[in-house]
Protein backbone atom coordinates (compact mmCIF):
# COMPACT_ATOMS: atom_id res chain seq x y z
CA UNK A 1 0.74 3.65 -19.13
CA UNK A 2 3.94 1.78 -18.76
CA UNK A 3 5.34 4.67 -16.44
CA UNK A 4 2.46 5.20 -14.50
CA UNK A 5 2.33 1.34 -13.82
CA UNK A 6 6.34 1.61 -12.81
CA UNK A 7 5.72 4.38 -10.60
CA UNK A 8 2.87 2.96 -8.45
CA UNK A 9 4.23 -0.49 -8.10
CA UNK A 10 7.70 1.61 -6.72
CA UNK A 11 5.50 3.63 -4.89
CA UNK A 12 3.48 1.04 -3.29
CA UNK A 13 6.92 -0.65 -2.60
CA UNK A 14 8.69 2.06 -0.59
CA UNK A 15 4.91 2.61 1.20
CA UNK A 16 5.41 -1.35 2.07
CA UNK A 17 9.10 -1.23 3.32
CA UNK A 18 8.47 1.62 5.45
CA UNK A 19 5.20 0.71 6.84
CA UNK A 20 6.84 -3.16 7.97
CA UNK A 21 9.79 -1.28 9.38
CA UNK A 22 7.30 1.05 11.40
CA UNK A 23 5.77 -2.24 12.52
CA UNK A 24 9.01 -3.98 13.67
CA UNK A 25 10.10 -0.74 15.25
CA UNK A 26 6.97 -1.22 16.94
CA UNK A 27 7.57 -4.52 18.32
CA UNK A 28 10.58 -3.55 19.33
CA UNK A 29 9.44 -1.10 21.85
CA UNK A 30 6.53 -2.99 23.02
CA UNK A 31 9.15 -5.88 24.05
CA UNK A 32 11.24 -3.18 26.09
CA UNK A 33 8.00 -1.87 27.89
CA UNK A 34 7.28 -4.89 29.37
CA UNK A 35 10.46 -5.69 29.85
CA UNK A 36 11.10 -2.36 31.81
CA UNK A 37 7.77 -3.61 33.11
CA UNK A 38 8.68 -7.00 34.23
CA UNK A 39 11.59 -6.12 36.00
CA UNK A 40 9.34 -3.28 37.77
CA UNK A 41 7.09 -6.19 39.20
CA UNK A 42 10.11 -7.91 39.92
CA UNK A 43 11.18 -4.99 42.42
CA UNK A 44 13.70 -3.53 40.38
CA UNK A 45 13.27 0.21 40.28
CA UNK A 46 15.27 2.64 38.60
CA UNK A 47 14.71 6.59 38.15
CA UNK A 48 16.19 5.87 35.26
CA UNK A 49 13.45 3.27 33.88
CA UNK A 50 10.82 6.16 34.18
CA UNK A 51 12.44 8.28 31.63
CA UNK A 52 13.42 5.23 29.13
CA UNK A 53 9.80 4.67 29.72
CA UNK A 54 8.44 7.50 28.73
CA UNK A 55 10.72 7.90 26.15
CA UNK A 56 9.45 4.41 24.65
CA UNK A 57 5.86 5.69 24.96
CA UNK A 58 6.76 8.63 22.73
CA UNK A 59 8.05 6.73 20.48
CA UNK A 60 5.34 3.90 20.50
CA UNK A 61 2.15 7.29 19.60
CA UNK A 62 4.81 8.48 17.17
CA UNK A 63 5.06 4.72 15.59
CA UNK A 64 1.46 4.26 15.92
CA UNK A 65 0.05 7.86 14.98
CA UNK A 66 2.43 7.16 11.32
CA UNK A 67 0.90 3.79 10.82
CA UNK A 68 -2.58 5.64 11.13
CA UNK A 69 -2.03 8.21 9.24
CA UNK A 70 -0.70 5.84 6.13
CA UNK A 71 -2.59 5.67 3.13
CA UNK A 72 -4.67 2.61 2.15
CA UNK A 73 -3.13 -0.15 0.36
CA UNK A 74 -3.45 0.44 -3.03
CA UNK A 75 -2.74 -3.03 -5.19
CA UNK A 76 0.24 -3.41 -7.70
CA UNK A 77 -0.37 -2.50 -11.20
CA UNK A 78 0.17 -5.69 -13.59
CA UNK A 79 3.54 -4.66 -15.26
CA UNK A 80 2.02 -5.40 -18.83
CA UNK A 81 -1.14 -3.43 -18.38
CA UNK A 82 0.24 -1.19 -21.22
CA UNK A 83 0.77 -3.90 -23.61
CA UNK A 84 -2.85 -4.92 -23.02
CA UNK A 85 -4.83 -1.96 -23.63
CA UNK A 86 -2.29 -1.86 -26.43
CA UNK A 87 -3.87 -5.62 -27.50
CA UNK A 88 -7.61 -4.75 -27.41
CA UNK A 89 -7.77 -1.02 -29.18
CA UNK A 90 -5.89 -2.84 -32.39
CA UNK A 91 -8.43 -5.72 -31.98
CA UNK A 92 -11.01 -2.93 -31.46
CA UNK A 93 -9.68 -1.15 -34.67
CA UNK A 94 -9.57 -4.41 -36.30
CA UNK A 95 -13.50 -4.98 -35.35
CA UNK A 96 -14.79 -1.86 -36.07
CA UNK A 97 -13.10 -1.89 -39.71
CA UNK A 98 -14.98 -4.88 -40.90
CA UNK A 99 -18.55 -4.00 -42.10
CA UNK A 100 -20.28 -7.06 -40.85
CA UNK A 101 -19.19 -6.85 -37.15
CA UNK A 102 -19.67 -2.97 -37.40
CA UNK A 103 -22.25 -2.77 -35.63
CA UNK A 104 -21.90 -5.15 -32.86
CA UNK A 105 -18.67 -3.40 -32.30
CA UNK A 106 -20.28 -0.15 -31.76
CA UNK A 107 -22.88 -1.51 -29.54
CA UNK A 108 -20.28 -3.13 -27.37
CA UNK A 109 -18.39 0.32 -27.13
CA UNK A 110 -22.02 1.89 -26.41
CA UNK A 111 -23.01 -0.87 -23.26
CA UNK A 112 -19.20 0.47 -22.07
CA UNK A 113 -19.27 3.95 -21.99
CA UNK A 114 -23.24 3.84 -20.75
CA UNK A 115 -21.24 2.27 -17.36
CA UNK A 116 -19.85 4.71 -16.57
């Protein structure tokens, strides 16, 4: 469990870092185009700002089309998860060893697995 729990949070990490650098890289561009833009309405025209533009459109569906196509969020895994499960199947074990709270014990695990 503790490896699993490792391995998602990293996961969910590096999914993070990339997806905020996708996003600045977005900003980025979108600040060039209209400032391409800007200077376009100002009267400055260069053949060369029609191919930077359409390179910066490329790169904005690329950008865009990857931030689409990322997974969901998926939430962090508490680190000590492991530890407790670990907790409540000895306090289960504990429980289910004493006669008196036997059966209470047994219902409980009953009302659980009837969830799902």
């Amino acid at each position: 469990m503790r490896a699993y729990a490792e391995e998602t949070n990293r996961l969910n990490h590096e999914r993070r870092a990339q997806a905020e650098t996708s996003r600045r890289a977005l900003e980025k561009i979108e600040r060039s185009i209209k400032g391409i833009m800007d200077a376009i309405e100002d009267g400055m025209y260069q053949p060369a700002m029609k191919a930077r533009m359409n390179e910066l459109e490329q790169q904005k569906a690329e950008i865009e089309a990857r931030l689409a196509e990322a997974p969901a969020d998926v939430p962090d895994v508490h680190p000590k998860i492991a530890e407790h499960y670990r907790a409540k199947v000895i306090r289960l074990v504990e429980t289910l060893a004493e006669p008196e709270s036997n059966g209470e014990a047994r219902e409980d695990i009953r009302s659980l697995s009837a969830r799902w």
